[in-house]
PDB file of N, CA and C in Angstrom:
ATOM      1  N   UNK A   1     -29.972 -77.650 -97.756  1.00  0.00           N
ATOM      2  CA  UNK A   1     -28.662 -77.142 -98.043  1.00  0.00           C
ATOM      3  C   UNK A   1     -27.711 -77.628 -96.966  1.00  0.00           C
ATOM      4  N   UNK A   2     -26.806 -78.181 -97.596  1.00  0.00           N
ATOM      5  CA  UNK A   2     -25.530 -78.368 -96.436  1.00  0.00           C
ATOM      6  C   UNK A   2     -25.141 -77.217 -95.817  1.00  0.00           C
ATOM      7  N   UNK A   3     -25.157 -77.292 -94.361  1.00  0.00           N
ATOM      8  CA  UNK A   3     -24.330 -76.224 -93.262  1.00  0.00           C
ATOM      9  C   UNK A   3     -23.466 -76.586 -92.873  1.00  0.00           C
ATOM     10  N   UNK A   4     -22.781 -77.971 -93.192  1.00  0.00           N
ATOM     11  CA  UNK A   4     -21.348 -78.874 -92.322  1.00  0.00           C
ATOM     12  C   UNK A   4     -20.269 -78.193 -92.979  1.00  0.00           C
ATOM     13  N   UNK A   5     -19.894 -77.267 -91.929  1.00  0.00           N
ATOM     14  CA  UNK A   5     -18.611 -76.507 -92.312  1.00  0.00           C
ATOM     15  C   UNK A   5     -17.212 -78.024 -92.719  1.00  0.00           C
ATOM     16  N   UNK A   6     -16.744 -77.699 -93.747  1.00  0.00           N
ATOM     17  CA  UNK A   6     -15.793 -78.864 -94.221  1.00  0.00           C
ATOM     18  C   UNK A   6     -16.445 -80.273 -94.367  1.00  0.00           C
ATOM     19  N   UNK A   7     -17.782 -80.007 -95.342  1.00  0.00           N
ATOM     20  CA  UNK A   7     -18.097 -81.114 -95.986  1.00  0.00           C
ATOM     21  C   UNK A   7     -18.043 -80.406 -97.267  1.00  0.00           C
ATOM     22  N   UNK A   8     -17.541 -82.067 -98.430  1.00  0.00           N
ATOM     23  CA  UNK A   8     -17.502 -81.680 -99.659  1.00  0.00           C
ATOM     24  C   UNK A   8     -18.643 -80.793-100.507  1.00  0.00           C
ATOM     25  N   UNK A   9     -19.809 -80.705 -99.777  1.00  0.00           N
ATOM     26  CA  UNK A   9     -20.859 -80.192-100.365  1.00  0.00           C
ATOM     27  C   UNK A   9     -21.531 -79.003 -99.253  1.00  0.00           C
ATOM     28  N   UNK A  10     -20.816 -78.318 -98.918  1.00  0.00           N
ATOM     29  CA  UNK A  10     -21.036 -77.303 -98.181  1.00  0.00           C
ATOM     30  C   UNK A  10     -21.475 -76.101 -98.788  1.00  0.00           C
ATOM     31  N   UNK A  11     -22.510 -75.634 -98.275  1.00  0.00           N
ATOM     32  CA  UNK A  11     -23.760 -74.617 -99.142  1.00  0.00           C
ATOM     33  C   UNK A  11     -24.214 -74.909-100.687  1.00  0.00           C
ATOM     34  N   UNK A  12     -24.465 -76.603-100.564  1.00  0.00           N
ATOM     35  CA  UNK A  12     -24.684 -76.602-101.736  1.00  0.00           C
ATOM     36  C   UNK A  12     -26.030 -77.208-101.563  1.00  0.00           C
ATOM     37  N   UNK A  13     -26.853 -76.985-102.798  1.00  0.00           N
ATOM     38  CA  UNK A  13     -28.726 -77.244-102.415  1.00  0.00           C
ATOM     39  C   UNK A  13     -28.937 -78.099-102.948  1.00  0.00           C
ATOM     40  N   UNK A  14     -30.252 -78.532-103.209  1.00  0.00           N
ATOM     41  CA  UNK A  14     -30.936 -79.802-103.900  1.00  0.00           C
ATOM     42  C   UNK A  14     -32.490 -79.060-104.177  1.00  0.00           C
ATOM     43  N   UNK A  15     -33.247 -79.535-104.940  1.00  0.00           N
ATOM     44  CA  UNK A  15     -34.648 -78.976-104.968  1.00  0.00           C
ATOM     45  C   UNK A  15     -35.367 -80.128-105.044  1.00  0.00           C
ATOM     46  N   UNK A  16     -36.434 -80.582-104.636  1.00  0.00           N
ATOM     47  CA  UNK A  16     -37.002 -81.584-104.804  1.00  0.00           C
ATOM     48  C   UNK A  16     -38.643 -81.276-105.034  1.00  0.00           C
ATOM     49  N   UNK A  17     -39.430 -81.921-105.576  1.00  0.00           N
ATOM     50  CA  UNK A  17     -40.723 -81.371-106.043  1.00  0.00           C
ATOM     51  C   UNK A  17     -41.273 -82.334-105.186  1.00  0.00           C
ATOM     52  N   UNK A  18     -42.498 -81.995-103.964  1.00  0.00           N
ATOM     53  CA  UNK A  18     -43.500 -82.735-103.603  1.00  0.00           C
ATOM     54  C   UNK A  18     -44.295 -82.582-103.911  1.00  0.00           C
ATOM     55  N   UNK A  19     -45.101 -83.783-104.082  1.00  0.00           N
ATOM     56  CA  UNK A  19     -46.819 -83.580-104.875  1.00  0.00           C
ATOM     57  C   UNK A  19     -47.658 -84.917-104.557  1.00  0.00           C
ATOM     58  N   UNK A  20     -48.799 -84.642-104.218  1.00  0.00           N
ATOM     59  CA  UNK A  20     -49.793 -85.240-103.627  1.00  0.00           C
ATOM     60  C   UNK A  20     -49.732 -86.792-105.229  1.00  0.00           C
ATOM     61  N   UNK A  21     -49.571 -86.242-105.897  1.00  0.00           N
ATOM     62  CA  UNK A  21     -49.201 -86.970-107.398  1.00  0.00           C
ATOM     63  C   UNK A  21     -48.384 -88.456-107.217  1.00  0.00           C
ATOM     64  N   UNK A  22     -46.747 -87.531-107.003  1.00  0.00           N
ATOM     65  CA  UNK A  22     -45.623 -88.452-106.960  1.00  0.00           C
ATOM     66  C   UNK A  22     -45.518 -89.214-105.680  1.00  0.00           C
ATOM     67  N   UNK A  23     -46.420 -88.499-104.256  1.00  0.00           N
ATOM     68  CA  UNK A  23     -46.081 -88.946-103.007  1.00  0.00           C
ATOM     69  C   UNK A  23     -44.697 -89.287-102.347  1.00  0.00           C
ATOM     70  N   UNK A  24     -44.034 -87.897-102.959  1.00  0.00           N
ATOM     71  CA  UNK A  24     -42.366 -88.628-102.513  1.00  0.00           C
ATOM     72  C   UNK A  24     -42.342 -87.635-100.979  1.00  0.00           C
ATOM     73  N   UNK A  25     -41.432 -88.034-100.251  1.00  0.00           N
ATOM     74  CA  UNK A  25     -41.137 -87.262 -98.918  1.00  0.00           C
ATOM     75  C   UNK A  25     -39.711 -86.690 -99.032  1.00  0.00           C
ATOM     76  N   UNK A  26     -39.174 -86.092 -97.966  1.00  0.00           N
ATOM     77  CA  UNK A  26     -37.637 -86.183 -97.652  1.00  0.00           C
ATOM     78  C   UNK A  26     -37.431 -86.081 -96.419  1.00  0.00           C
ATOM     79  N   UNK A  27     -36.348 -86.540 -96.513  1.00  0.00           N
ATOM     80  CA  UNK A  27     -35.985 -86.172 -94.191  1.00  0.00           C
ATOM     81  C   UNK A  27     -34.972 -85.624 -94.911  1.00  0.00           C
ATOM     82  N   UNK A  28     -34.493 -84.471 -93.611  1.00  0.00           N
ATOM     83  CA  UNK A  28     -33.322 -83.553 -93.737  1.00  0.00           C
ATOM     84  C   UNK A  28     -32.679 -83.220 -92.270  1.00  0.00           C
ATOM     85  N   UNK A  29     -31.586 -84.177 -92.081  1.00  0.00           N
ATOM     86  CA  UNK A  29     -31.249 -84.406 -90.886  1.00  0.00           C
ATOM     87  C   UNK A  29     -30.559 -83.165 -90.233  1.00  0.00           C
ATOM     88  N   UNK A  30     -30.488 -83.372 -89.122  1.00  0.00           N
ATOM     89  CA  UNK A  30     -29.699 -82.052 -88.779  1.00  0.00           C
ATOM     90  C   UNK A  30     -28.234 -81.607 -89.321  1.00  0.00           C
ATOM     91  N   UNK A  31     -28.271 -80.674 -89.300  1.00  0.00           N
ATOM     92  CA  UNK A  31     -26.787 -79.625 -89.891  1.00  0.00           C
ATOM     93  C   UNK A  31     -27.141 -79.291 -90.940  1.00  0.00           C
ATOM     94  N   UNK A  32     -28.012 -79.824 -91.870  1.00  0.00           N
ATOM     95  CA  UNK A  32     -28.769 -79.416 -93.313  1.00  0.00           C
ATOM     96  C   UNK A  32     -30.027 -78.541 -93.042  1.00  0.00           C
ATOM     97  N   UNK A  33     -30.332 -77.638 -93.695  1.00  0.00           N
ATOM     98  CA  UNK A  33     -31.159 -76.691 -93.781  1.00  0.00           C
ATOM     99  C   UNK A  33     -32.051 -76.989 -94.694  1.00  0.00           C
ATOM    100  N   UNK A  34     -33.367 -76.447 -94.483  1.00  0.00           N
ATOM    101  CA  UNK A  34     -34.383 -76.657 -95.875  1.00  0.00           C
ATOM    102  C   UNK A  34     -35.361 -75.332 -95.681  1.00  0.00           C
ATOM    103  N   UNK A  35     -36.082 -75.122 -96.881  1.00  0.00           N
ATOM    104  CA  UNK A  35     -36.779 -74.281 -97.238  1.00  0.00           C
ATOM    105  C   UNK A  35     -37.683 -74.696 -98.181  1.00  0.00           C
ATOM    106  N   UNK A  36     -38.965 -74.245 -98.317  1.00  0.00           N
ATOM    107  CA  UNK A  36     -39.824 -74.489 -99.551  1.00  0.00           C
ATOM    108  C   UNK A  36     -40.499 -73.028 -99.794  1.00  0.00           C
ATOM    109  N   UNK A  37     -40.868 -73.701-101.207  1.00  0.00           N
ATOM    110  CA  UNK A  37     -41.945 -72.406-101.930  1.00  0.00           C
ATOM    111  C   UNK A  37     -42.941 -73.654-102.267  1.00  0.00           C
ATOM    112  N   UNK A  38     -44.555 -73.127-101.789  1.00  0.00           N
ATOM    113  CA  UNK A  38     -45.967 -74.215-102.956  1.00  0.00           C
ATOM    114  C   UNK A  38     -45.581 -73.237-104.282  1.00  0.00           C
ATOM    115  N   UNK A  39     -45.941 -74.549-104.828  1.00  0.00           N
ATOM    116  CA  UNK A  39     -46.497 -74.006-106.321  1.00  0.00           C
ATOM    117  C   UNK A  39     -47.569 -74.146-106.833  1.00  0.00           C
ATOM    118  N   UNK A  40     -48.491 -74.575-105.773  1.00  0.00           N
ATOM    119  CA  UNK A  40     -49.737 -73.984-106.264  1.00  0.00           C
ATOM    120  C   UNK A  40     -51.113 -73.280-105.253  1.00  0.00           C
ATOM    121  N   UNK A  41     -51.870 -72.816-105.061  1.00  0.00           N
ATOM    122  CA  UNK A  41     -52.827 -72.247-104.196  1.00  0.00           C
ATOM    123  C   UNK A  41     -53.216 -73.161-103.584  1.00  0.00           C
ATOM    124  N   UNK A  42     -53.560 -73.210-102.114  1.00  0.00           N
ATOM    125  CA  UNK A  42     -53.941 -73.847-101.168  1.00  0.00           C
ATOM    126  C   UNK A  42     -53.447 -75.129-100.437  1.00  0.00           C
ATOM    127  N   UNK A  43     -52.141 -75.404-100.645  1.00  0.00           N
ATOM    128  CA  UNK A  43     -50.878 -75.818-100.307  1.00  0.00           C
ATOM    129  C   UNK A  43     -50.936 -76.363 -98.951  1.00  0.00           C
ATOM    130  N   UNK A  44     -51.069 -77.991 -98.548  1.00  0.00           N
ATOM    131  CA  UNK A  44     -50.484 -77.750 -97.363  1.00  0.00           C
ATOM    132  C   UNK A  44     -49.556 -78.120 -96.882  1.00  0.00           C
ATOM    133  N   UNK A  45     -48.461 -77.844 -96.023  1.00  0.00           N
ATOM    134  CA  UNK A  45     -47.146 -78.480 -95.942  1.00  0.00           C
ATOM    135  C   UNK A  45     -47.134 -78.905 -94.621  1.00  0.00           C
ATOM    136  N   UNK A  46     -46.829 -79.967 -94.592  1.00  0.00           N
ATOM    137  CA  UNK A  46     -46.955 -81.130 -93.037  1.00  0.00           C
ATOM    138  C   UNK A  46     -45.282 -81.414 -92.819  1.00  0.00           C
ATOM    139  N   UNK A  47     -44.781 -81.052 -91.783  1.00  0.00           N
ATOM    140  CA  UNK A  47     -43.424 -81.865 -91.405  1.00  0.00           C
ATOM    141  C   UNK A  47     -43.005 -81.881 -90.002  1.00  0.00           C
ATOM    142  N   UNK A  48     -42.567 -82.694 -89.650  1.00  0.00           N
ATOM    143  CA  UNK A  48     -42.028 -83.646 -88.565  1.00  0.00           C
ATOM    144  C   UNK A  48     -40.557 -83.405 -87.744  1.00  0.00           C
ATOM    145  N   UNK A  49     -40.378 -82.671 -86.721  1.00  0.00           N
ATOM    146  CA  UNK A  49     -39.485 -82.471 -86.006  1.00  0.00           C
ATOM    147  C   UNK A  49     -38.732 -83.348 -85.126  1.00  0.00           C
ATOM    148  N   UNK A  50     -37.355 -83.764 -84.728  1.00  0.00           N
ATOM    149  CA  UNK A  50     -37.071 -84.968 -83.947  1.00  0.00           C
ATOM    150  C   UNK A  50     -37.573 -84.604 -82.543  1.00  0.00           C
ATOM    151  N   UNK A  51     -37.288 -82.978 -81.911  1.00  0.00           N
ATOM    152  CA  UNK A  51     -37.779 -82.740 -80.441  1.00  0.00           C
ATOM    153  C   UNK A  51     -38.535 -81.503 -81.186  1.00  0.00           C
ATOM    154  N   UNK A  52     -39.042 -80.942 -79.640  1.00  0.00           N
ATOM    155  CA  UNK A  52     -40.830 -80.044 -79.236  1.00  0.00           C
ATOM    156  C   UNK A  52     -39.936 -79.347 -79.511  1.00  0.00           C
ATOM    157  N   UNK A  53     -41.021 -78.037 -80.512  1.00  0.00           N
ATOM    158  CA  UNK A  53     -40.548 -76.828 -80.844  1.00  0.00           C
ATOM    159  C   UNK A  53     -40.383 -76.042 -80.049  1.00  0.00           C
ATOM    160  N   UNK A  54     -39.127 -74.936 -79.614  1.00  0.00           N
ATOM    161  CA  UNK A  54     -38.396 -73.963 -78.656  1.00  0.00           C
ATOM    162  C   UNK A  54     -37.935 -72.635 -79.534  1.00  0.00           C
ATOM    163  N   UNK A  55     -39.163 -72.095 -79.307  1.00  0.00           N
ATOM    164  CA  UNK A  55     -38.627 -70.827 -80.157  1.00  0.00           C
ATOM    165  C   UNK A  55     -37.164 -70.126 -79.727  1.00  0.00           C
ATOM    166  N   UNK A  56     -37.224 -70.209 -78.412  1.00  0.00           N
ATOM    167  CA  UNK A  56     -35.616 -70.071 -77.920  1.00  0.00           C
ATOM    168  C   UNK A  56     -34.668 -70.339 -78.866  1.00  0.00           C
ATOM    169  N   UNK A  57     -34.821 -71.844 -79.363  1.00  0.00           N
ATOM    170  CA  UNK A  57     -33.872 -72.526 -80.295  1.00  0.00           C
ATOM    171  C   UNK A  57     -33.798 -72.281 -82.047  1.00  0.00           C
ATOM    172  N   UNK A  58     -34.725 -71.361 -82.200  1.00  0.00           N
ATOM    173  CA  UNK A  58     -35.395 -71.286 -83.879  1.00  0.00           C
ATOM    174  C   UNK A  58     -33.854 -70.161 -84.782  1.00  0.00           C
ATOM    175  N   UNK A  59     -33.398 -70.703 -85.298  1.00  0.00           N
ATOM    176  CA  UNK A  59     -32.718 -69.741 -86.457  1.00  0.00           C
ATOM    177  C   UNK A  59     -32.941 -69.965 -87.718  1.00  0.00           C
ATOM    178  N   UNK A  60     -32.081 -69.285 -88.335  1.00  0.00           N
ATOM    179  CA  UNK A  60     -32.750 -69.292 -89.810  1.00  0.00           C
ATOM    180  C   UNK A  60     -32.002 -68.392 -90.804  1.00  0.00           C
ATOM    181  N   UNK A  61     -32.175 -69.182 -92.423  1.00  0.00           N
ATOM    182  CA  UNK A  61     -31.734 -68.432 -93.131  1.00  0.00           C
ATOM    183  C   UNK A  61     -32.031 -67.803 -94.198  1.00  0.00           C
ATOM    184  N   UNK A  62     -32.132 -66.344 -94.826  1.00  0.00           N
ATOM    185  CA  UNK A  62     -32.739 -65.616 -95.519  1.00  0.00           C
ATOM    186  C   UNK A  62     -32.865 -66.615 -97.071  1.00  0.00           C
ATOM    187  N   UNK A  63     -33.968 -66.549 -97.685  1.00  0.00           N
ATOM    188  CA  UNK A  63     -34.465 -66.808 -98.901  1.00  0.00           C
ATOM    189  C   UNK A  63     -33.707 -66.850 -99.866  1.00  0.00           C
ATOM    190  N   UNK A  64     -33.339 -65.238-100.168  1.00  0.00           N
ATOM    191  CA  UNK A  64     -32.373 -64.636-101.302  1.00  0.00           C
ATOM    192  C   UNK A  64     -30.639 -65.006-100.774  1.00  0.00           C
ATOM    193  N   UNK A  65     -30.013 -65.546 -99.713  1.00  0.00           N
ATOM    194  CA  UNK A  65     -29.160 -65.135 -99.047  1.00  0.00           C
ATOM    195  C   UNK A  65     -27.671 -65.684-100.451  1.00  0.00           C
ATOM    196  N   UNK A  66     -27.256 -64.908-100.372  1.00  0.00           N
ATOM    197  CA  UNK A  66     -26.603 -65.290-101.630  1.00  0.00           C
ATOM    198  C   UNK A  66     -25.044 -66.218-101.413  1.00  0.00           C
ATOM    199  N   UNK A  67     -24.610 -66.322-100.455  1.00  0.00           N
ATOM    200  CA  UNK A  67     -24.159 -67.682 -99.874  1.00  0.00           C
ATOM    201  C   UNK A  67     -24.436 -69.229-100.686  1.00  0.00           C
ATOM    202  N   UNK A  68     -25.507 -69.023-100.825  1.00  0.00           N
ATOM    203  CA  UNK A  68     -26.341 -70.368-101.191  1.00  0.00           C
ATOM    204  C   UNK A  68     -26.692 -70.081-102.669  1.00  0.00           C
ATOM    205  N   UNK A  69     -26.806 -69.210-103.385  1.00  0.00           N
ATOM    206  CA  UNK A  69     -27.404 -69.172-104.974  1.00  0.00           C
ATOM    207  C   UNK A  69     -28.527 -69.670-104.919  1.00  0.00           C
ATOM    208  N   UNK A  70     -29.717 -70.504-104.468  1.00  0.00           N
ATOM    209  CA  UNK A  70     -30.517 -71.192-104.470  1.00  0.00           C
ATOM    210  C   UNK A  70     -31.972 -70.263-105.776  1.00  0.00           C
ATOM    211  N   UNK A  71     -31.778 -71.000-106.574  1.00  0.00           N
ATOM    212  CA  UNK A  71     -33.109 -70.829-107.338  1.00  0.00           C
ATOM    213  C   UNK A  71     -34.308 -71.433-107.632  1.00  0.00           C
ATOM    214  N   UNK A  72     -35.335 -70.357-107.290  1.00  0.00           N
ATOM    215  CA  UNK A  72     -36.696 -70.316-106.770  1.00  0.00           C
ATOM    216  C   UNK A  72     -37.142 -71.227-107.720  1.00  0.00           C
ATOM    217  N   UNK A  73     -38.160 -71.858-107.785  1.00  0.00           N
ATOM    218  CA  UNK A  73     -39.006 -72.340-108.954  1.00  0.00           C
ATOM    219  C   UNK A  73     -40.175 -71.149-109.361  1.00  0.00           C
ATOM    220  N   UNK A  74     -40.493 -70.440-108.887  1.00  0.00           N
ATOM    221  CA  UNK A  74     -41.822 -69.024-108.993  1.00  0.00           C
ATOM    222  C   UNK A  74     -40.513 -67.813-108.381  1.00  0.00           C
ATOM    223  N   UNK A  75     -39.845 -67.318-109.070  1.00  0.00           N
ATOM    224  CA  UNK A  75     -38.933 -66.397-108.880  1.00  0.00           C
ATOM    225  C   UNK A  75     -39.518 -64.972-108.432  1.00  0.00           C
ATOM    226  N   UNK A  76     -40.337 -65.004-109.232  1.00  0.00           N
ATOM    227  CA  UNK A  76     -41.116 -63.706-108.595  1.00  0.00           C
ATOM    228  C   UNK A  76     -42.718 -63.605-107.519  1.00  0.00           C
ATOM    229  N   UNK A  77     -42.839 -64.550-107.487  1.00  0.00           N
ATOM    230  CA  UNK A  77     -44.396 -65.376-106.712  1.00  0.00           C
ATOM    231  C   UNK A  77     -43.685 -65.505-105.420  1.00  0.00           C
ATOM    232  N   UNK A  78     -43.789 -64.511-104.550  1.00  0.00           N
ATOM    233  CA  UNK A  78     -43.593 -64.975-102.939  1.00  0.00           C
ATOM    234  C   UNK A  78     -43.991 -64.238-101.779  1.00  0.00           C
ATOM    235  N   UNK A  79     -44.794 -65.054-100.501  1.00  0.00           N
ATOM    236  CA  UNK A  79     -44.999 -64.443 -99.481  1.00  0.00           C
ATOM    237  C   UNK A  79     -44.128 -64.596 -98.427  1.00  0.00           C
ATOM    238  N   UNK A  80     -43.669 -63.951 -97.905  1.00  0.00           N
ATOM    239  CA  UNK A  80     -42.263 -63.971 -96.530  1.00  0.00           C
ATOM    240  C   UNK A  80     -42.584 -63.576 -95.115  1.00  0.00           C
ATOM    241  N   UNK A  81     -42.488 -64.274 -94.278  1.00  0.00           N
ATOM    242  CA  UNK A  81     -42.856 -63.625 -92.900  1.00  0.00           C
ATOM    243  C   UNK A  81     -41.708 -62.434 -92.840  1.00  0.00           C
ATOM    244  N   UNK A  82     -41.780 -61.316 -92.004  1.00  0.00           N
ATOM    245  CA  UNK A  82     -40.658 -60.561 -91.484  1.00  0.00           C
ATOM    246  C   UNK A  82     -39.758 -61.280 -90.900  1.00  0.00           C
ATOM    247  N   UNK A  83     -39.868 -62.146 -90.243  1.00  0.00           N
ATOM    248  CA  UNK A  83     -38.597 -62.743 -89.688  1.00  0.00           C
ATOM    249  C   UNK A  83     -37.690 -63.368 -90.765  1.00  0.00           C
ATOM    250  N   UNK A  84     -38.502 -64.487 -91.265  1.00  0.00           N
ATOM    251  CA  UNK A  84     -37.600 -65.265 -92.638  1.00  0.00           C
ATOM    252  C   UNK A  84     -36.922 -63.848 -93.467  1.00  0.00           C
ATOM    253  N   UNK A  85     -37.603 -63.252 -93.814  1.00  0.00           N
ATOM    254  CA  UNK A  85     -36.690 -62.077 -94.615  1.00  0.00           C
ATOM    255  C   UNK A  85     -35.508 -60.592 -94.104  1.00  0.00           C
ATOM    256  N   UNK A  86     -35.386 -61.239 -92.644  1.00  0.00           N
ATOM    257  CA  UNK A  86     -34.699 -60.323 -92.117  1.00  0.00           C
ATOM    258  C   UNK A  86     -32.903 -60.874 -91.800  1.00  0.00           C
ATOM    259  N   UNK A  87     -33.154 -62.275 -91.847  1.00  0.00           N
ATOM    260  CA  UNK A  87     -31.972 -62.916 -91.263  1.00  0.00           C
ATOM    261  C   UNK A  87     -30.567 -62.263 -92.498  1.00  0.00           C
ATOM    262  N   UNK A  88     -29.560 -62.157 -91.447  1.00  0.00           N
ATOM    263  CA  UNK A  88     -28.650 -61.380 -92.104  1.00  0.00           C
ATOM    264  C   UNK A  88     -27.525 -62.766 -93.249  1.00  0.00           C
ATOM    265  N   UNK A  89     -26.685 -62.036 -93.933  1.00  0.00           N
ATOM    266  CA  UNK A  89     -26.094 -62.973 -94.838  1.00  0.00           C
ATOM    267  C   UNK A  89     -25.270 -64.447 -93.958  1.00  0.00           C
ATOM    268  N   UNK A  90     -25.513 -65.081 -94.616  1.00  0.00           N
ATOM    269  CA  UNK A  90     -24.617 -66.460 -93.623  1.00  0.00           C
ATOM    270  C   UNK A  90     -23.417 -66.585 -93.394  1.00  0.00           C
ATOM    271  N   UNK A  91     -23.056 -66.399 -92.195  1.00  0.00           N
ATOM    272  CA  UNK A  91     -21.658 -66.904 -91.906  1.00  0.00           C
ATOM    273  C   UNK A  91     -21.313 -67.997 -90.781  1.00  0.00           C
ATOM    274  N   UNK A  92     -19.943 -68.549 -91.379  1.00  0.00           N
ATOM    275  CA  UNK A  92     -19.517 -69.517 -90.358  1.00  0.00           C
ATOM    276  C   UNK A  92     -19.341 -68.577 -89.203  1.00  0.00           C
TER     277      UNK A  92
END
C-alpha cells in the first residue's frame, strides 16, 4: 500500500498471489507497506530486508484498518499476533 503522503496513489493497495506454481516475487520499496494472508496450510513466507532488523524501528499497520479498504482473500480465516491487531487507525 502506498504511504507517500501526496502521491497519486496514496492508500491505495495491490494484491498479488505468490505460489511456489507461478514463482513470481515482489520488492516493496520503502514508504510502501505490505501485508500477507497464506492461503493454504503450511505456508512458508521468506523475505528480504535492505538493513538488520531493530525492533526499536518496527511499526505497523492494523489488518482491518479502514484507511486502506484492503480485501482479504480468506475474509474470515485469520491468525493475528496482538501486536499486528492492536495498531491504532492510520494517520498522517
Amino acid at each position: 500500500m502506498d504511504l507517500r503522503a501526496g502521491s497519486p496513489t496514496f492508500r491505495q493497495w495491490i494484491g498479488v498471489d505468490l505460489t511456489a506454481e507461478n514463482r513470481l516475487m515482489i520488492y516493496i520499496p520503502g514508504d510502501l507497506g505490505h501485508g500477507f494472508q497464506t492461503l493454504e496450510d503450511d505456508t512458508e513466507v521468506f523475505y528480504q530486508t535492505s538493513t538488520a532488523f531493530r525492533p526499536d524501528a518496527c511499526r505497523g499497520l492494523r489488518w482491518d484498518d479502514p484507511a486502506f479498504g484492503i480485501e482479504w482473500p480468506l475474509p474470515d480465516e485469520r491468525i493475528i499476533i496482538a501486536r499486528d491487531s492492536s495498531y491504532p487507525d492510520f494517520e498522517l
